[in-house]
Protein backbone atom coordinates (compact mmCIF):
# COMPACT_ATOMS: atom_id res chain seq x y z
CA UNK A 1 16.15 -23.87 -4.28
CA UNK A 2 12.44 -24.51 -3.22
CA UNK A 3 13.04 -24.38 0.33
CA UNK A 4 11.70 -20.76 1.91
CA UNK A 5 10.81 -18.74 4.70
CA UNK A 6 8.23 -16.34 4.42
CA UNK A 7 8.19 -12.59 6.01
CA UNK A 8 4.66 -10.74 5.85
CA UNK A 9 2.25 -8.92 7.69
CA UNK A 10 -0.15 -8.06 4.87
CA UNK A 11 -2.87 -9.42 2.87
CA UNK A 12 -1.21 -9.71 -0.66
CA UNK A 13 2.12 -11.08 0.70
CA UNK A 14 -0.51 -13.78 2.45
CA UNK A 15 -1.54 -14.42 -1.11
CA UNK A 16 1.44 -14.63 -2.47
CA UNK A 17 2.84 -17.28 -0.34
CA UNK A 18 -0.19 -19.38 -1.55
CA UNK A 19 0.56 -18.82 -5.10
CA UNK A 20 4.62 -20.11 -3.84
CA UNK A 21 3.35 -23.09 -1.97
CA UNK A 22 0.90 -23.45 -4.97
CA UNK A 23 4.27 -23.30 -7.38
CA UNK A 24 6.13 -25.50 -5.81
CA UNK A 25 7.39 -24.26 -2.66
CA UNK A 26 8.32 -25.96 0.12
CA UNK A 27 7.65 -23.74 2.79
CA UNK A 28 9.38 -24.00 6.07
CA UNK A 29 8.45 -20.91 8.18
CA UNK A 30 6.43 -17.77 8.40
CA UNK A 31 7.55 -14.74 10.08
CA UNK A 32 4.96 -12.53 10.82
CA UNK A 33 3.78 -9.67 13.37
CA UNK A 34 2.05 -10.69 16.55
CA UNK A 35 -1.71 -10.37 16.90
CA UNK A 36 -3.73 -8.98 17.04
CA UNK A 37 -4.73 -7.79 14.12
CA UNK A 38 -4.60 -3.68 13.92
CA UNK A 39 -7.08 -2.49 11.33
CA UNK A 40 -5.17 1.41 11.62
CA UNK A 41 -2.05 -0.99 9.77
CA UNK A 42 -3.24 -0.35 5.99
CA UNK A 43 -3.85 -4.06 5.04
CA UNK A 44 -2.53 -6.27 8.19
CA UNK A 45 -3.79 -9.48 8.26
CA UNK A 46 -3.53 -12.54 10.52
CA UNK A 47 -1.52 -15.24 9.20
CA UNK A 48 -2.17 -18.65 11.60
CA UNK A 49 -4.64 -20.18 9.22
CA UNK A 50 -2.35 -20.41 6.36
CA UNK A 51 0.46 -21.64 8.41
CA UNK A 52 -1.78 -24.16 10.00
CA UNK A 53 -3.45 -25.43 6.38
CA UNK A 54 0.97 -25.35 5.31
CA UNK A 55 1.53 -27.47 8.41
CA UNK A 56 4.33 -24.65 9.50
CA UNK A 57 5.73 -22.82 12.55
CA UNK A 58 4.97 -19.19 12.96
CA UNK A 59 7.45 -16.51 14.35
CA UNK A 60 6.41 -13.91 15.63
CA UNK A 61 8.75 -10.61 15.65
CA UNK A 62 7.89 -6.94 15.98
CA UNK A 63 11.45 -6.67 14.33
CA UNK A 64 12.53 -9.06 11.51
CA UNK A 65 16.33 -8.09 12.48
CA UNK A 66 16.06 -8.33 16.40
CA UNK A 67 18.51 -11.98 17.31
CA UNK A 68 15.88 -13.75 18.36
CA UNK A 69 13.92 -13.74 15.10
CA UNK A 70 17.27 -14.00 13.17
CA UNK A 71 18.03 -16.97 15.18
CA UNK A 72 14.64 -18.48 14.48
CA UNK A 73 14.96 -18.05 10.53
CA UNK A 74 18.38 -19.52 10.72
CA UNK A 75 17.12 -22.60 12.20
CA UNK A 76 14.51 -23.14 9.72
CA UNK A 77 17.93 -23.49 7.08
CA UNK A 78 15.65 -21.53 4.36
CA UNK A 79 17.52 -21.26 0.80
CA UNK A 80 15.66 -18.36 -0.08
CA UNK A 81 13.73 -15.37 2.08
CA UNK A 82 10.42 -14.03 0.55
CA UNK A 83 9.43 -10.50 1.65
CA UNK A 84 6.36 -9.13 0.83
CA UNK A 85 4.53 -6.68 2.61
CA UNK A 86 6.63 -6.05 5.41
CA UNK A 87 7.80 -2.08 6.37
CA UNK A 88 10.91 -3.01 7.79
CA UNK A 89 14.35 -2.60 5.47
CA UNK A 90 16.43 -6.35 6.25
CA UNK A 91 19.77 -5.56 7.67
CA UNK A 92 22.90 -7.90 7.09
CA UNK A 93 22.48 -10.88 9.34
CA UNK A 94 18.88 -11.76 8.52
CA UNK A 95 20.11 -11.46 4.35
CA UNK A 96 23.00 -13.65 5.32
CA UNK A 97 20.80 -16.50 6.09
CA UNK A 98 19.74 -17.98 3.08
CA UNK A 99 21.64 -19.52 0.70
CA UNK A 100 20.05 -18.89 -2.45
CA UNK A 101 19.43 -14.94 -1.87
CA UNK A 102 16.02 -12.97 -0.71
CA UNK A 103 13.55 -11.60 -2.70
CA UNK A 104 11.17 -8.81 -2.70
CA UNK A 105 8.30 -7.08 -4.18
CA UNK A 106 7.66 -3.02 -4.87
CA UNK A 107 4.28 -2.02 -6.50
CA UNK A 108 6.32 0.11 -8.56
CA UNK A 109 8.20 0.11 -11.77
CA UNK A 110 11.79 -0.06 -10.10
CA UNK A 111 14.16 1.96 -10.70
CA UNK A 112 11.67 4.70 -10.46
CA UNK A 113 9.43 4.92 -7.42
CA UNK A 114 11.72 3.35 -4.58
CA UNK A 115 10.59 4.18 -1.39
CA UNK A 116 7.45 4.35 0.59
CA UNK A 117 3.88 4.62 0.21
CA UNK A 118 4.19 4.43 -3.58
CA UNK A 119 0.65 3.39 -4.34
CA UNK A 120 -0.93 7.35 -3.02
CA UNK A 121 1.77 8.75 -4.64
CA UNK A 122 1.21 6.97 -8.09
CA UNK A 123 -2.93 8.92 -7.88
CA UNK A 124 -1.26 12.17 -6.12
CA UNK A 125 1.27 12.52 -8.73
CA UNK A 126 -1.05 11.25 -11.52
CA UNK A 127 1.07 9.22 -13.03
CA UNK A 128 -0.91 7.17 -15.90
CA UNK A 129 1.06 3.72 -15.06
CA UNK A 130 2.39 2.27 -12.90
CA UNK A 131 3.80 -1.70 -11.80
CA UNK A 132 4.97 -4.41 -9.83
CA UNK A 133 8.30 -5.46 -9.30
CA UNK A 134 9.88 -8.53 -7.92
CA UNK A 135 13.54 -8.33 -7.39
CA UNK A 136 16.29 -9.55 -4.74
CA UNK A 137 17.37 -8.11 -1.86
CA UNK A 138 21.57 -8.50 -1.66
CA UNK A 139 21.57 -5.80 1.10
CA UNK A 140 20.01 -3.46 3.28
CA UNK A 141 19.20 -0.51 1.04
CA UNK A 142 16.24 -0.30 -0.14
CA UNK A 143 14.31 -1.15 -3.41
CA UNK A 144 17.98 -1.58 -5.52
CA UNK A 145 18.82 -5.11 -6.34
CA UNK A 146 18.59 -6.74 -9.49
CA UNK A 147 15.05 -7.16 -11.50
CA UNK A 148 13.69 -10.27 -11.86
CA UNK A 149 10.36 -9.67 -13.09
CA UNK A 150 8.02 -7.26 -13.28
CA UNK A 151 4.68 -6.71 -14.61
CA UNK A 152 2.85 -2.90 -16.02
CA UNK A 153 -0.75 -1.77 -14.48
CA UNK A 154 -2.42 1.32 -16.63
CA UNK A 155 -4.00 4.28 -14.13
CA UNK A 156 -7.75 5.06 -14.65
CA UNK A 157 -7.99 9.28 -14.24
CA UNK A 158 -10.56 8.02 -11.87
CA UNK A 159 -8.70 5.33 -9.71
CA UNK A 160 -8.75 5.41 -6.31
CA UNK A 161 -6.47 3.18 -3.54
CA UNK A 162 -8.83 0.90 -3.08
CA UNK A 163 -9.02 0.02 -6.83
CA UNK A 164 -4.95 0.06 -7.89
CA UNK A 165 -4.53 -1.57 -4.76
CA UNK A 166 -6.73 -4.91 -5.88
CA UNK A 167 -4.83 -4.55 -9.62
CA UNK A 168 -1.44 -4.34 -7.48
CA UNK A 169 -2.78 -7.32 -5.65
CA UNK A 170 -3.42 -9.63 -8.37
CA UNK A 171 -0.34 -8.68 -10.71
CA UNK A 172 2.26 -9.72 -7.69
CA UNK A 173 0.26 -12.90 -6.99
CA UNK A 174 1.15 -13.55 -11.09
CA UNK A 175 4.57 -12.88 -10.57
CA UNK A 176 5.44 -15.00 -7.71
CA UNK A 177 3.69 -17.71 -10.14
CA UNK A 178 5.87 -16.58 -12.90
CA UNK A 179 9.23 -16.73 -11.74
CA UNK A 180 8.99 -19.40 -8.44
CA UNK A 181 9.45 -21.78 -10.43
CA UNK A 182 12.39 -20.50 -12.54
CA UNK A 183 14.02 -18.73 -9.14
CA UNK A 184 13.96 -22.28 -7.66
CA UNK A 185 15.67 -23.78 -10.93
CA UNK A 186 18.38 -20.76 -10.63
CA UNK A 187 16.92 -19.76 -14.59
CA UNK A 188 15.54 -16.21 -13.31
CA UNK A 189 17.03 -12.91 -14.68
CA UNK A 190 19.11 -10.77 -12.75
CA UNK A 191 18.60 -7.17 -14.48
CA UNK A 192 20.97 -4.67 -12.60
CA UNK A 193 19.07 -1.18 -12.17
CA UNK A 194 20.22 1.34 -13.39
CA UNK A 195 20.43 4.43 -10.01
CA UNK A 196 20.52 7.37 -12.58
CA UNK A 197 17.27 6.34 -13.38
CA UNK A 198 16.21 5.68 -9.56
CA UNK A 199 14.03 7.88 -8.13
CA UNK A 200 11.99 7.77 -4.55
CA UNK A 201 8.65 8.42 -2.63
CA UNK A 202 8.96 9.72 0.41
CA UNK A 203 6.92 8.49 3.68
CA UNK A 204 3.68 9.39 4.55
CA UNK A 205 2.11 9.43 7.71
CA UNK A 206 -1.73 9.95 8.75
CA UNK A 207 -1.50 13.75 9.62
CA UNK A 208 -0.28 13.86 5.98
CA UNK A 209 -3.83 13.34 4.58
CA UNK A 210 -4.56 17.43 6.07
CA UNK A 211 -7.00 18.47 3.00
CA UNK A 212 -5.86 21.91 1.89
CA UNK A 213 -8.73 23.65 0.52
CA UNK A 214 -7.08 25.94 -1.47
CA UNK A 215 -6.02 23.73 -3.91
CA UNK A 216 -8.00 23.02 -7.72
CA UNK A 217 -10.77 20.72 -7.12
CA UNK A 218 -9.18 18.49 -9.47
CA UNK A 219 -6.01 17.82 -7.45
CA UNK A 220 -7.93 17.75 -4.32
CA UNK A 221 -9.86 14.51 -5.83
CA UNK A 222 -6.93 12.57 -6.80
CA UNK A 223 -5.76 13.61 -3.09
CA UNK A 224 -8.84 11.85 -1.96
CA UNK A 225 -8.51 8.60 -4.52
CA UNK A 226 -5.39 8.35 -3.33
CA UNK A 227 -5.82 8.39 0.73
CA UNK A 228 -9.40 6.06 0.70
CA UNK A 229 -9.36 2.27 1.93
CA UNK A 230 -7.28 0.45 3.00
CA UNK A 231 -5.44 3.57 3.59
CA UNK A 232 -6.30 5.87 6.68
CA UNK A 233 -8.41 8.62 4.39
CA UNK A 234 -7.95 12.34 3.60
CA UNK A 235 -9.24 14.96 6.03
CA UNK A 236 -10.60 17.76 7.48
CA UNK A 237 -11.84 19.51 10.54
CA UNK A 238 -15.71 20.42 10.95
CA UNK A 239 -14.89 22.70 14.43
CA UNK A 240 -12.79 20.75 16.78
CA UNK A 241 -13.73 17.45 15.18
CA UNK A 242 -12.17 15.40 12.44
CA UNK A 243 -13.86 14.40 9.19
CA UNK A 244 -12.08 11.77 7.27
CA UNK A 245 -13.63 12.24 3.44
CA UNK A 246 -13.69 8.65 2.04
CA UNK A 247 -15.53 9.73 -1.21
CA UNK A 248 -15.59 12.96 -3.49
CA UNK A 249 -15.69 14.08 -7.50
CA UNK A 250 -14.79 17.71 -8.48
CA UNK A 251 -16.72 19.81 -10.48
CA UNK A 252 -16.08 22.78 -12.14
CA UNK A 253 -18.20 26.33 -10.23
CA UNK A 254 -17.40 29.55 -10.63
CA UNK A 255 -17.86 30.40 -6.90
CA UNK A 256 -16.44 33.62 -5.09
CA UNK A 257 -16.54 31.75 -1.48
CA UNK A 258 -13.70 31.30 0.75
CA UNK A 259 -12.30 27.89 0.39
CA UNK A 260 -13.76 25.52 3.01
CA UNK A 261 -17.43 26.31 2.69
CA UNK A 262 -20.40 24.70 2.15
CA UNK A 263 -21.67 25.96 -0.94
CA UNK A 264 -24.80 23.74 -1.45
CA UNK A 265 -26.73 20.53 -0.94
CA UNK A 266 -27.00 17.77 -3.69
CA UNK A 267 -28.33 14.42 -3.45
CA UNK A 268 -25.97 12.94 -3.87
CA UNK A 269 -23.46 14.90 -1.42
CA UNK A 270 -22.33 18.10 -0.44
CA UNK A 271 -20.89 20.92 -2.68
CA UNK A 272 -17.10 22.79 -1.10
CA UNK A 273 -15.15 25.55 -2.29
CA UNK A 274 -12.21 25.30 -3.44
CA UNK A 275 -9.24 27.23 -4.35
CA UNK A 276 -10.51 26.70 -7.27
CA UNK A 277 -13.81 25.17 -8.67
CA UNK A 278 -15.42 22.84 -6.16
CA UNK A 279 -15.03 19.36 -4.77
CA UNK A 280 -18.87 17.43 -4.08
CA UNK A 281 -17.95 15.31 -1.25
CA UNK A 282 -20.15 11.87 -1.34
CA UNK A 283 -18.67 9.91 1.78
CA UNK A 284 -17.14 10.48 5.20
CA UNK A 285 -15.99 8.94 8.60
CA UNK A 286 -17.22 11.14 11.34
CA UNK A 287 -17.32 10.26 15.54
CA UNK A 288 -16.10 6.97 15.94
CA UNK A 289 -16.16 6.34 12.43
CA UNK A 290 -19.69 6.54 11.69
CA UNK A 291 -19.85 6.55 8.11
CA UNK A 292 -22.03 9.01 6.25
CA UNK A 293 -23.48 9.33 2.68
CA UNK A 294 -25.17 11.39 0.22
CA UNK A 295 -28.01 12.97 1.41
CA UNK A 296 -26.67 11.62 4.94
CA UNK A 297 -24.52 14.45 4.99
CA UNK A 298 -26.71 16.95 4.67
CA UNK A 299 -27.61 17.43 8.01
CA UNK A 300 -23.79 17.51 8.97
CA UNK A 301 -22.58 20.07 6.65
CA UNK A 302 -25.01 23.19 6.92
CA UNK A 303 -24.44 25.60 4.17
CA UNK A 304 -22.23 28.17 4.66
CA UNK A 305 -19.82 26.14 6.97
CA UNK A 306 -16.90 26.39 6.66
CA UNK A 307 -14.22 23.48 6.49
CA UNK A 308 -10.29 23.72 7.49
């Protein structure tokens, strides 16, 4: 059962289809989204090189379950469908395609976590681990069928996005090189979940990243961690304009001030009240995303401004 199609638009599904080919794989088609690519789409990436260097046809679909892209899968007679990075749910008539079943990847530890966004939520919620889990797809609801591997990643307290997205990276690339091989020799586990254990994230959007001031500097820094690269960023408004705060640390300040304001200048940052203690913010987007740092924002954020 080495014969697959491929369904990404994101960078670690493009390196996971490497590590298949790599495995053994014989790769037949890629569906993917058109170009070009957006950066505002948290880790979109192009995938014509890898199709090229595979020697493969690329299908292009805004919808992985319109006819025509159904229609072009079933014509590449894959045995399996891989989906990995991809924000659509696959409805019937795409999963009917292959004979040997579809799989799928979650950078969660299924049951728990189904759902969306589940790499913010892991820093938001401050969970201390979390995973990756590959598992097929036997119908259209999401993030339930059957384990077939899955792999544990430890939470720093100071982890941000950027950094659990790189481990979440690099443990699915192992697991697609883990259990190819035995999914393609029909060896793989099929661990039914268990739903009373099942619990879901819910979706979040850009306007979801509003910083609420009033809440403990230490929450408000995991809400930071959790929103930087490659997602769109936590944020604020300085007047009528938006600051998107990339960087920040709390510390603990036994201020009276309303929370929002500027309480001082450090060098490395600027010191805001919070409901609670304070939150030194170290880097932000600002005006056509003109990034600013440190001492940079000093001239920005004038003391006694007030943030909200």
């Amino acid at each position: 059962m080495k014969r697959i199609v491929w369904i990404s638009f994101e960078i670690t599904g493009k390196a996971c289809l490497e590590a298949a080919a790599q495995a053994g794989a014989e790769v037949a088609g890629i569906v993917t989204l058109p170009g070009p690519v957006r950066p505002e789409v948290s880790g979109m990436c192009g995938f014509e090189d890898v199709a090229q260097r595979l020697g493969v046809p690329l299908v292009h679909a805004r919808n992985v379950n319109d006819p025509e892209c159904v229609a072009a899968v079933r014509d590449l007679a894959p045995e399996s469908l891989w989906v990995i990075g991809w924000s659509q749910l696959l409805r019937d008539e795409i999963l009917a395609v292959p004979s040997g079943g579809t799989f799928g990847m979650h950078p969660a530890l299924l049951p728990r976590h189904r759902g969306r966004a589940p790499i913010p939520w892991a820093i938001i919620t401050g969970l201390a681990r979390t995973g990756v889990t590959l598992f097929e797809i036997p119908d259209a609801t999401a993030d339930s069928g059957p384990i077939v591997g899955q792999s544990v990643i430890d939470i720093a307290p100071d982890e941000t996005a950027t950094t659990l997205y790189a481990k979440v990276h690099e443990q699915s690339i192992d697991l697609v090189r883990t259990c190819f091989p035995q999914i393609a020799a029909g060896t793989a586990p099929r661990i039914p979940q268990d739903p009373r254990r099942a619990s879901y994230w819910t979706r979040r959007t850009p306007p979801d990243g509003l910083i609420d001031w009033e809440t403990r500097a230490p929450q408000l820094d995991a809400w930071v961690r959790a929103q930087t690269h490659p997602y769109p960023g936590a944020f604020t408004w300085l007047g009528d304009e938006r600051l998107t705060v990339w960087r920040a640390r709390p510390e603990t300040n036994d201020h009276r001030s309303p929370a929002g304001m500027v309480l001082e200048h450090r060098p490395d940052g600027v010191l805001v009240a919070c409901g609670a203690d304070a939150l030194l913010i170290r880097e932000v987007s600002y005006r056509d995303h003109a990034v600013l740092r440190d001492t940079d924002l000093h001239g920005l954020l004038d003391k006694g401004t007030v943030l909200g």
